[in-house]
Each structure stands twice: as structure tokens, then as C-alpha cells.
Protein backbone atom coordinates (compact mmCIF):
# COMPACT_ATOMS: atom_id res chain seq x y z
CA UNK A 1 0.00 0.00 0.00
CA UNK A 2 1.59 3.68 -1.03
CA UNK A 3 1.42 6.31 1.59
CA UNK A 4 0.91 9.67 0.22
CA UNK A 5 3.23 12.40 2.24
CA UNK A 6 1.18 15.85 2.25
CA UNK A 7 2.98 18.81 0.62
CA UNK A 8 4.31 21.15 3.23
CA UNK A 9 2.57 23.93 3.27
CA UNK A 10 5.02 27.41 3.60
CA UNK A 11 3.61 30.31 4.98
CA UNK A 12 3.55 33.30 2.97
CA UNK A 13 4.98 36.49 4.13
CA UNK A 14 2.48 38.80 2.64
CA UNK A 15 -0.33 36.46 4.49
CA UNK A 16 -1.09 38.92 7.15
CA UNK A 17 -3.79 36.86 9.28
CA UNK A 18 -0.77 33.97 9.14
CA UNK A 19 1.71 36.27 10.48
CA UNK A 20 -0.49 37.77 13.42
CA UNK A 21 -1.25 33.80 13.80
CA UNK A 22 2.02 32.98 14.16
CA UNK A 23 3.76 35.81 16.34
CA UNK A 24 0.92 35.42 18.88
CA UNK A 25 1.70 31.60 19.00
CA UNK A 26 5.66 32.03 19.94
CA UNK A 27 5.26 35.98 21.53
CA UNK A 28 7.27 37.91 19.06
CA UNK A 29 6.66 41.26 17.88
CA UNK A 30 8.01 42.18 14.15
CA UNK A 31 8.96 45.94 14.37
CA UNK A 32 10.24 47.54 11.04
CA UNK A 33 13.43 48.38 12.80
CA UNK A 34 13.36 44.33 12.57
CA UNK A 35 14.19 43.82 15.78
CA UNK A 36 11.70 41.37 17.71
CA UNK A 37 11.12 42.58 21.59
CA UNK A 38 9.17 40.34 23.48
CA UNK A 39 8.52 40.68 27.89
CA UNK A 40 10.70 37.73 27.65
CA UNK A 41 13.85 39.66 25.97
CA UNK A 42 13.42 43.26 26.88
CA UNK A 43 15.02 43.38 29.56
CA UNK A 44 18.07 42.42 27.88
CA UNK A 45 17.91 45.79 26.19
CA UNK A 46 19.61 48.87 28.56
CA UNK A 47 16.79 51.42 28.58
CA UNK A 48 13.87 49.14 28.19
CA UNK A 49 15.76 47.38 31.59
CA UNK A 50 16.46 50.90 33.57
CA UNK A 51 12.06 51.49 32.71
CA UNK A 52 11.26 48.34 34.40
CA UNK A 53 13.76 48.95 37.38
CA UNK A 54 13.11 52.32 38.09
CA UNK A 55 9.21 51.70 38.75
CA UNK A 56 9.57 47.76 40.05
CA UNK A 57 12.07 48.71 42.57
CA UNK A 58 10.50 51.68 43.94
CA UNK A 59 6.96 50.00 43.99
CA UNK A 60 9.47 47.48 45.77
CA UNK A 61 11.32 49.30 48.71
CA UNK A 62 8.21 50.99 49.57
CA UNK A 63 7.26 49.94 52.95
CA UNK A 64 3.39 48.40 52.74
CA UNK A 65 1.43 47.95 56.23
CA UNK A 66 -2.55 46.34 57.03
CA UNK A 67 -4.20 49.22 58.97
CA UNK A 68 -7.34 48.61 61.28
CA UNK A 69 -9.73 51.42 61.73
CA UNK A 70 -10.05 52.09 65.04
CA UNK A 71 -13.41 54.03 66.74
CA UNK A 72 -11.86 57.25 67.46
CA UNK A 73 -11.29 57.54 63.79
CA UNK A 74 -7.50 56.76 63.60
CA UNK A 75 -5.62 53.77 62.16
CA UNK A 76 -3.48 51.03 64.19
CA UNK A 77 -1.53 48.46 62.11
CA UNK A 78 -3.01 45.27 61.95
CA UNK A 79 -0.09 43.14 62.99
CA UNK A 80 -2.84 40.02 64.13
CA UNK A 81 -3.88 39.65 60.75
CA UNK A 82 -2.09 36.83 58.85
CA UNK A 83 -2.12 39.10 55.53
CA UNK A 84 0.07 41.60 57.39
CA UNK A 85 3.22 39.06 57.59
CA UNK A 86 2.45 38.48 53.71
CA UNK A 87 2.52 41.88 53.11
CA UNK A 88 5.16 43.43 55.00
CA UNK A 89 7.91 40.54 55.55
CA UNK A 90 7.84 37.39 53.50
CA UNK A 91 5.80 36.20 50.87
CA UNK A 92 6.60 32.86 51.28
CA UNK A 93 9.35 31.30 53.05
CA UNK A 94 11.23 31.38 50.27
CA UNK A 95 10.43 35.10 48.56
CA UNK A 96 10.41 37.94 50.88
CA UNK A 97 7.94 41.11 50.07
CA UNK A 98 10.65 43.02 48.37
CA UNK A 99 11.46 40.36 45.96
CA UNK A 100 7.98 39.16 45.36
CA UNK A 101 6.52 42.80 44.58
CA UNK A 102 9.72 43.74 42.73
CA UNK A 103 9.11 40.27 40.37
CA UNK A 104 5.41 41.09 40.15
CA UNK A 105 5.40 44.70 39.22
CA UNK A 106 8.12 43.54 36.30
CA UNK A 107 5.90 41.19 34.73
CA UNK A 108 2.93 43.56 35.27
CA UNK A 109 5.16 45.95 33.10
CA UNK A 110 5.76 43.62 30.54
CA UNK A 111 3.12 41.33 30.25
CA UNK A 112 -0.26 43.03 28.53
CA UNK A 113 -2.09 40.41 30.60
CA UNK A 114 -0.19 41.57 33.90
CA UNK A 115 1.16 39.18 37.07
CA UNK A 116 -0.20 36.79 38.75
CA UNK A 117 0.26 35.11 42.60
CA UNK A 118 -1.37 32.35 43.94
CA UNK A 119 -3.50 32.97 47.07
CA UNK A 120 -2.04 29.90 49.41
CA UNK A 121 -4.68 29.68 52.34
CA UNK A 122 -4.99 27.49 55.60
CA UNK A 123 -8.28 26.93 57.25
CA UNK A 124 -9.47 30.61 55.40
CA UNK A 125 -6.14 32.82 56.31
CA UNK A 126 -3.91 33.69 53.67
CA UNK A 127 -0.57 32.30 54.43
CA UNK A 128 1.41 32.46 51.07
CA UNK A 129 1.98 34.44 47.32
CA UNK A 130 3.27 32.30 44.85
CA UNK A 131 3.95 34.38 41.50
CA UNK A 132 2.66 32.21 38.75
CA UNK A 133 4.91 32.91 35.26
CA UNK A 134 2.68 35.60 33.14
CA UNK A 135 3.38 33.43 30.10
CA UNK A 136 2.01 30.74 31.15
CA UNK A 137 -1.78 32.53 31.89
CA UNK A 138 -4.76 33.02 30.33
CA UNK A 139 -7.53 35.51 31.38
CA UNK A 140 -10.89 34.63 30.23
CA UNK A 141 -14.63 35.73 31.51
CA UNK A 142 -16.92 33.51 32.71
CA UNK A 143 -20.21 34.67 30.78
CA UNK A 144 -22.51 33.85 32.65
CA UNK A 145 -21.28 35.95 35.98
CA UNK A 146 -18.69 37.85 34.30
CA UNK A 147 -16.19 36.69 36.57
CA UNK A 148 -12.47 36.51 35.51
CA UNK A 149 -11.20 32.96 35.24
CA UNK A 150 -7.51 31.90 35.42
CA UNK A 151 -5.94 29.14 33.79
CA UNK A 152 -2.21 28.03 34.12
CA UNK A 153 -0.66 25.82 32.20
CA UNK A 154 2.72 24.10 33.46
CA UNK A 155 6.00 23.11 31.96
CA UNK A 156 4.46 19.52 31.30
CA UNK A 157 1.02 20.84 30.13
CA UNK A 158 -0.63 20.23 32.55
CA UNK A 159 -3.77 22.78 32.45
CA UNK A 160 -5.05 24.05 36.12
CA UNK A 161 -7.79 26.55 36.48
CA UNK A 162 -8.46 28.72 39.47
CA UNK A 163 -11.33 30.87 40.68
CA UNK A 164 -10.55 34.79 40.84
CA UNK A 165 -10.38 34.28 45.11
CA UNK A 166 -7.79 32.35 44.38
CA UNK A 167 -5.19 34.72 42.54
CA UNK A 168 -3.89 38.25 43.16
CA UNK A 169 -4.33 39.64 39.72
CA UNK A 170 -1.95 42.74 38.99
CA UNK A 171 -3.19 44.80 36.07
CA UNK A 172 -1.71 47.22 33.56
CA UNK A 173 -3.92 49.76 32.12
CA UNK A 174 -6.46 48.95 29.74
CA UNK A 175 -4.92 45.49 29.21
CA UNK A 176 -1.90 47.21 27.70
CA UNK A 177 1.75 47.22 29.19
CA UNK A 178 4.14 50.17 28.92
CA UNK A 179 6.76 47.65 27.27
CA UNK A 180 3.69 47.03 24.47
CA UNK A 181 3.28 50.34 23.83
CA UNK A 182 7.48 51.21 23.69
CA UNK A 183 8.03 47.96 21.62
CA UNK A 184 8.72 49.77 18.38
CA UNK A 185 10.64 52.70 19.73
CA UNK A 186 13.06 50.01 21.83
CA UNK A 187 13.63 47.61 18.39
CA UNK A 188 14.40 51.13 16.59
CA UNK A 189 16.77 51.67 19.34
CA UNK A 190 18.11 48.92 19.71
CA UNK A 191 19.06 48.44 15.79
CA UNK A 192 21.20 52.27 16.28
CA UNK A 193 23.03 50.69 18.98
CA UNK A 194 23.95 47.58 16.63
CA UNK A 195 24.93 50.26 13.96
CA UNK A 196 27.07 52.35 16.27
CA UNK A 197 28.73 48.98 17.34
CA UNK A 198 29.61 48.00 13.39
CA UNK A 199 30.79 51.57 13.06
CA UNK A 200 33.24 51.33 15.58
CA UNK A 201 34.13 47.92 14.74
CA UNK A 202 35.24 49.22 11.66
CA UNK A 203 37.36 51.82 13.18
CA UNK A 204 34.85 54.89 13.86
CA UNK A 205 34.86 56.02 10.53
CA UNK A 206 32.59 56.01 7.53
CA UNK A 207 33.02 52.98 4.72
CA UNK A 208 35.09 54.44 1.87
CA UNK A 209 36.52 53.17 -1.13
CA UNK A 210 39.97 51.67 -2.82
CA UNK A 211 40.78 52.69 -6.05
CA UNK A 212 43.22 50.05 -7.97
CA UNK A 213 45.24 50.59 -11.17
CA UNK A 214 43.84 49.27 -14.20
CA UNK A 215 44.50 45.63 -15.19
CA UNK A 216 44.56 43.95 -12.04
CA UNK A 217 43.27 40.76 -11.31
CA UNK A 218 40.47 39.54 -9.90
CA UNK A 219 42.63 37.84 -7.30
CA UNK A 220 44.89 40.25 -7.13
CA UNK A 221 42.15 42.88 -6.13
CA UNK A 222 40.91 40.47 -3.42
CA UNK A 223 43.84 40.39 -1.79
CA UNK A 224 44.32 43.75 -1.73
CA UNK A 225 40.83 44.69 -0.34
CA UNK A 226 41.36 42.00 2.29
CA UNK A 227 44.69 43.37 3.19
CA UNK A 228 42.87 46.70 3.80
CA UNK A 229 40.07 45.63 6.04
CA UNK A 230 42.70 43.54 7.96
CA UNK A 231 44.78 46.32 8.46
CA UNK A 232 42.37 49.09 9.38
CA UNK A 233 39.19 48.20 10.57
CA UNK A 234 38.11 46.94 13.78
CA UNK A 235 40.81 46.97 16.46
CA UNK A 236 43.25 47.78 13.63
CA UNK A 237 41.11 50.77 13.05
CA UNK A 238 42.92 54.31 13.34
CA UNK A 239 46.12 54.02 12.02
CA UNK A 240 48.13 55.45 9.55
CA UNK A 241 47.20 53.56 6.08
CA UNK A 242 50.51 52.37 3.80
CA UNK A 243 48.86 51.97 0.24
CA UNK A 244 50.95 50.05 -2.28
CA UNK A 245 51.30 51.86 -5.97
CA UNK A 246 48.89 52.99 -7.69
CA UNK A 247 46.16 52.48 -4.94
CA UNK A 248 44.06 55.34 -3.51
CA UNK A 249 41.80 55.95 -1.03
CA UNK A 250 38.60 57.87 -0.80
CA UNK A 251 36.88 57.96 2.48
CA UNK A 252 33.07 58.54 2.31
CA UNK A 253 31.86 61.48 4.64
CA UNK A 254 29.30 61.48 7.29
CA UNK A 255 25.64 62.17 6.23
CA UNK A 256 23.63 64.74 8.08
CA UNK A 257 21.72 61.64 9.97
CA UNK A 258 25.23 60.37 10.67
CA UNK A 259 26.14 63.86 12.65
CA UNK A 260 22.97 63.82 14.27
CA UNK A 261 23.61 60.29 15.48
CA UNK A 262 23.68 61.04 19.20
CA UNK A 263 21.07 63.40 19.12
CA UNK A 264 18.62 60.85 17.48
CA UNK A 265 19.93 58.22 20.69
CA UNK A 266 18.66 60.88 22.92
CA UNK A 267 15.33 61.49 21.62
CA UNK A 268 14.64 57.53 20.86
CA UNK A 269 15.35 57.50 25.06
CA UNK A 270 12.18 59.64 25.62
CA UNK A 271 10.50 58.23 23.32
CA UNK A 272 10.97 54.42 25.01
CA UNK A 273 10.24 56.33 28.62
CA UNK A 274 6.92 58.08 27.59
CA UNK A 275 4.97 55.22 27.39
CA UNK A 276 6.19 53.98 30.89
CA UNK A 277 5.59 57.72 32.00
CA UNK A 278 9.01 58.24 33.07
CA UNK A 279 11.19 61.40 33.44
CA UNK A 280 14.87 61.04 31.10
CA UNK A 281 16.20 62.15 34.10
CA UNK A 282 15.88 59.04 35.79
CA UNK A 283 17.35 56.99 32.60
CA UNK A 284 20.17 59.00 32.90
CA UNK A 285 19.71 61.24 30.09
CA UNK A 286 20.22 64.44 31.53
CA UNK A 287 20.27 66.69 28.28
CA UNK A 288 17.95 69.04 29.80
CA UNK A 289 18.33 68.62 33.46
CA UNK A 290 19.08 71.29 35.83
CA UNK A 291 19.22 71.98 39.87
CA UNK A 292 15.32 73.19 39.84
CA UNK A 293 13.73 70.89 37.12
CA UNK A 294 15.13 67.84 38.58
CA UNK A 295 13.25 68.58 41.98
CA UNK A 296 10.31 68.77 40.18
CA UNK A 297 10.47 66.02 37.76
CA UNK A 298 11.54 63.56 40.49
CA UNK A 299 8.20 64.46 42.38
CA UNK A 300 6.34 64.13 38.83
CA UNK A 301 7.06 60.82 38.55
CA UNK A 302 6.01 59.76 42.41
CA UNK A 303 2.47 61.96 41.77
CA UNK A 304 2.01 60.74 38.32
CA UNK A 305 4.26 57.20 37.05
CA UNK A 306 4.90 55.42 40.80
CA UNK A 307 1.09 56.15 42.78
CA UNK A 308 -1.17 54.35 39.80
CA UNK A 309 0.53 51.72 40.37
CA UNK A 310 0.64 51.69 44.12
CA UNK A 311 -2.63 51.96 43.87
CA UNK A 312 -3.07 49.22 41.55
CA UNK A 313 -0.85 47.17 44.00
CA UNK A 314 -3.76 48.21 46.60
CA UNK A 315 -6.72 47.73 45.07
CA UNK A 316 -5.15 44.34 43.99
CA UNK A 317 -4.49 43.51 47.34
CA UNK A 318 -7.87 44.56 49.01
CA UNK A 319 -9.47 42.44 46.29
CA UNK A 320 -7.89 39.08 47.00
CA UNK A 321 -6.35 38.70 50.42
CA UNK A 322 -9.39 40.90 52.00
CA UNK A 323 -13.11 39.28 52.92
CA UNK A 324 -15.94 42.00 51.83
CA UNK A 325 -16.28 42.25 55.65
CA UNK A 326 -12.92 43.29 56.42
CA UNK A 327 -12.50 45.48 53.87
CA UNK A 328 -14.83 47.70 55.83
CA UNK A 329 -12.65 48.07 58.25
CA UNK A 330 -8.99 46.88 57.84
CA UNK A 331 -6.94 49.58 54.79
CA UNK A 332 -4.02 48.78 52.76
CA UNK A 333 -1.57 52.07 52.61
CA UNK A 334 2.18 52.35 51.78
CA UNK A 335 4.22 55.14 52.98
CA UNK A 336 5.72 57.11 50.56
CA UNK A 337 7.65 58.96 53.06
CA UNK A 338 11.28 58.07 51.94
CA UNK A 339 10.48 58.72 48.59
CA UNK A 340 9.25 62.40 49.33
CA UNK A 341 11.68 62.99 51.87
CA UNK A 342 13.73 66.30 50.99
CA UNK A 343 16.82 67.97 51.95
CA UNK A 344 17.89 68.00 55.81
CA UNK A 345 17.41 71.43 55.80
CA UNK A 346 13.67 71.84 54.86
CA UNK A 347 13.07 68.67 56.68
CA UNK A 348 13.91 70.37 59.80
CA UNK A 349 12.57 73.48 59.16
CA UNK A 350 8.89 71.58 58.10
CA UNK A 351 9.64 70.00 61.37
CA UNK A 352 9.61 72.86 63.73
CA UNK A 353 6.64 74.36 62.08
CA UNK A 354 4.58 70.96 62.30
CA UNK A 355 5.62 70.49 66.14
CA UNK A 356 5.17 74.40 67.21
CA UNK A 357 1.31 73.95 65.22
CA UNK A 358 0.56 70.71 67.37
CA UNK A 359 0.09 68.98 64.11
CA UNK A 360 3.10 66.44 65.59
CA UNK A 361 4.58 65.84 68.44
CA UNK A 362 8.34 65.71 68.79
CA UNK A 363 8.87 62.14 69.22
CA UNK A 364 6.54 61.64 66.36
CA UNK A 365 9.32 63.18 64.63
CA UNK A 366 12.07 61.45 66.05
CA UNK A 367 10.34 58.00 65.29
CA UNK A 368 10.00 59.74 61.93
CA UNK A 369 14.60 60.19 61.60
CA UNK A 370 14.00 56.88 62.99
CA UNK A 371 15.34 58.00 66.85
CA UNK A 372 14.61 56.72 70.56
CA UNK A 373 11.65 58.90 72.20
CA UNK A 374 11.92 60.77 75.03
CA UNK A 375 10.22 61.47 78.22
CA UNK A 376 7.50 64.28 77.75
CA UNK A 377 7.76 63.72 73.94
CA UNK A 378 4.71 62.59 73.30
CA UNK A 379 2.81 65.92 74.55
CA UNK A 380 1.25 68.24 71.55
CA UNK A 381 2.36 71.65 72.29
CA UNK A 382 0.27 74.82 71.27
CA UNK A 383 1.20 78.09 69.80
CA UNK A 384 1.44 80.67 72.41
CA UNK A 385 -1.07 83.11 71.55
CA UNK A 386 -3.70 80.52 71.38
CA UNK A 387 -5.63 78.68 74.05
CA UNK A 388 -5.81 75.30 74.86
CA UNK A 389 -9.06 73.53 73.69
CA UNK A 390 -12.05 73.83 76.09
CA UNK A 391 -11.00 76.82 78.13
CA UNK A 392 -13.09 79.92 78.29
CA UNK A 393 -11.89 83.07 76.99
């Protein structure tokens, strides 16, 4: 009996519907600068790496504390509740909380679908986060309660779904992560940096030409051009060139793209940290810093790139490791203080004013400059032309 072998069947490259098919199947992304950059990769990439550090590690050091309303309309930290260890010291044994939020805010910034934990519980009480690998996902919606469902699939293939209770769900906006939106601006990038790298692998100088007496040979011309390129290019590149007789050189100048090189580097660098909502100033491109912008652009990106996602962190939080009960009265807060803290200086003088207005006391402050209280510390003192609450005039 004759088995009949199928003809493969080759893609074609103008098939767009095959293409989109096939880069959502293995997680590339063409880019015209035809460089792929994929969550996996991008951090292998310098500025695409500093974006992701600069908000991961600040959402990261940030301390993050369980607070229980208490009935004179203050806060005390829950320390009883088993979510506060979670929180604020380890994960799991394993991962402590600045590792864990660190990992998940980086695949929250890379991943379109966002990051994912497992919500370990024992007898009802969260004891564990285990990040589950954003790649290995999917988010669908159950349509009957509109419910997110979650679906992992391991290493073997082994397919496990879990109810939204069950995972702490970290979202980028609209379903669309900064690194999506930079993709194209990172490849073109990217392919400059491979350009300037040929360029000064070839000495730091524009290709030029040899010009060879007539009637040389084929071979004979090889030989010389390889001679060349042996001799001057790469780390042979810069010195002085011997040319035998009747061989000339003609070097090739720059272009006007060419002398605008590094000022097309610096405004690719914006263009990668707009969509992450970063200031350059942070990815070391200080081209327009100076001593009073910097201030300012530094508190920019706490107000306006680092709190959305704090409070995405919160909201996340509140959603999965909080029963509808307690979230009426236990709060999830982290204190920005270190971040905002400013110069010695006008820390003091904010200080004096805060203490002298009975807005603090001073060992409030010293537990603030994290220092021992001390006896008689802990009284609120009043300005002296005004009177002390309750007493008749």
C-alpha cells in the first residue's frame, strides 16, 4: 500500500492573518526596525531594563502595612492579621515582600495580561503568594457571571484553572503594558546601537573606497581589499594607512543623519520612557536637566508614574487577600515617606513648624529620623497666643 506524504505547506509572508497567527503563537513582535522585543527579551535591552527597574524597585522598597480602623477615627496596624506578615515581611518562606513585589510589578510591566500570585490559604487565612509565570496565563470571563477565570498551564502541560479568590491579579492599564506600547521605539533603538557597534568595529569612521590601477586581477584585487580591512578596521582601526602603488583611497563622509547620530539616541530615550511615564532624568539622560527641574520632575514621577501603580498594588491587594467584611474596616496604605523625603534642611525646618502647630509631636518626629523617644515627647504643644481647647476666653 503507497502512503501519500502531504505537501508542506510554507507560509507566505504577505499572508497577514498567518503572520499575526504565528507571532501570537511564539510571543514575538516584528517591528520595522526588525528587531523582535518580546517581555521575555526586553530586559536584555539597557533602557527598556532601567524602565522596568526604576518603577519595580520603587513599587518594591516601599514599605506596605494592614491598617485597622479604630473608633476614634485613627488607624493602628493590623499586625494580628495573617495578611500583614504576607505583606510586610515574607511572601513565602522562600520570597520575601521586596522580591515578590519587585518580580510582580516587572511582569505587570511587561506582560499586557499583567502578574499573577497564587492565594495559598490554611483553614481561610492567607498564608502564602506564589507568582505564577505571566506566560504561562490566560484571562478569560466567565459569561454567565462575568467573573475573571484563570488558567495556568505548566511546563508539562498540565492545564489548572483557578477561581478569581484564588489569585492576586496585577493589572496594567487597559490590558496594555508600557513595554507594548514602547516595543517599536526600543527595536528602533536597539538596531542604532547595533549600527554604532559596526561603526566602531570598523574603526569609527565612515566605509570608503579603494581605487586600484587598471589591469589587475580579480585575485589580485581580493587580496588587496582583504589586506585593507585587515589592516584598518576593527581593532586595527585608526592608524596610519601604507597603500601600495597605484592604490588610492577615498573615504566617504558622514551624512547629516550620521552627525545627528547622538542626538537621534537621545530622543529615541524619551521616546521608550513616555509610554512607561518616566522622566529622562531618571534613565540617565540628563540633556535638559538642571538643579530646579530635577526637583520637580523627580516628584512628577512619584504623583504621576509610581502612585497608579501603588494603587493598583492596593486595590489588587484589598481584592484578594481581603473578605468584603474586612474590607470595611482593615486599609491597605504604603508610605511614601522616603520617597518624598527632601533635603535635611527643609526637613527640619517643616519640622519645627509641624511640632510648634501641634500637628506632631516631637517624638513623632524622632520616630520619623527613625530616633529613641523621650520622656515628655509625646505631649502636643500649642502656639502661644492661642488657648488650649475647652478653656473659656
Amino acid at each position: 500500500m503507497q502512503t501519500k506524504t502531504a505537501a508542506p505547506v510554507a507560509v507566505s509572508s504577505s499572508d497577514a492573518s498567518a503572520i499575526a497567527w504565528l507571532t501570537e503563537l511564539f510571543g514575538g513582535t516584528p517591528k520595522y526596525s526588525g528587531v523582535s522585543v518580546t517581555p521575555e527579551n526586553a530586559l536584555h535591552y539597557g533602557v527598556a531594563y532601567a524602565c522596568v527597574a526604576v518603577i519595580s524597585q520603587a513599587c518594591a522598597q516601599l514599605p506596605v502595612h494592614l491598617y485597622r480602623r479604630t473608633d476614634a477615627g485613627g488607624k493602628a496596624r493590623a499586625v494580628d492579621h495573617p495578611a500583614y506578615a504576607v505583606l510586610a515581611d515574607m511572601a513565602n518562606p522562600w520570597t520575601a515582600s521586596y522580591d515578590f513585589r519587585q518580580a510582580m510589578t516587572s511582569a505587570a510591566l511587561r506582560y499586557d495580561h499583567g502578574a499573577f500570585a497564587q492565594v495559598i490559604r490554611v483553614g481561610g487565612e492567607v498564608q502564602e503568594l506564589l507568582q505564577l509565570p505571566s506566560a504561562s496565563m490566560r484571562v478569560t470571563t466567565d459569561p454567565l457571571t462575568q467573573e475573571p477565570v484563570y488558567t495556568h498551564t505548566d511546563a508539562a502541560g498540565r492545564v489548572r484553572r483557578f477561581d478569581h479568590t484564588e489569585i492576586l491579579h496585577l493589572r496594567p492599564m487597559d490590558g496594555v503594558a508600557p513595554l507594548t506600547a514602547a516595543a517599536e521605539a526600543i527595536g528602533t533603538l536597539v538596531a542604532m546601537e547595533r549600527h554604532q557597534a559596526k561603526l566602531f568595529a570598523r574603526g569609527a569612521r565612515p566605509s570608503g573606497s579603494l581605487t586600484l590601477p587598471k589591469g589587475m586581477s580579480a585575485d589580485a584585487i581580493k587580496r588587496a581589499a582583504s589586506s585593507w580591512n585587515k589592516a584598518h578596521s576593527g581593532e586595527g582601526g585608526g592608524g596610519t594607512a601604507v597603500l601600495e602603488e597605484g592604490i588610492t583611497w577615498s573615504a566617504h563622509e558622514f551624512k547629516s543623519t550620521d552627525a545627528q547620530f547622538l542626538e537621534l539616541r537621545q530622543h529615541q530615550i524619551a521616546e521608550i520612557a513616555r509610554p512607561f511615564r518616566i522622566p529622562p532624568t531618571l534613565l540617565q539622560e540628563l540633556g535638559r536637566a538642571t538643579w530646579s527641574n530635577t526637583e520637580q520632575l523627580g516628584l512628577q514621577f512619584l504623583q504621576l508614574t509610581l502612585m497608579p501603580w501603588l494603587e493598583a498594588w492596593r486595590a489588587a491587594v484589598r481584592r484578594s487577600l481581603l473578605t468584603p467584611a474586612e474590607r470595611q474596616s482593615l486599609v491597605v496604605e504604603f508610605t511614601i515617606d522616603d520617597l518624598a523625603r527632601a533635603t535635611l534642611a527643609d526637613r527640619m525646618e517643616a519640622y519645627s513648624k509641624a511640632i510648634t502647630n501641634g500637628v506632631l509631636s516631637p517624638n513623632e518626629v524622632r520616630a520619623m529620623e527613625n530616633r529613641a523617644p523621650y520622656a515628655g515627647g509625646d505631649e502636643f504643644r500649642l502656639p502661644m497666643n492661642t488657648e488650649a481647647p475647652g478653656e473659656d476666653a
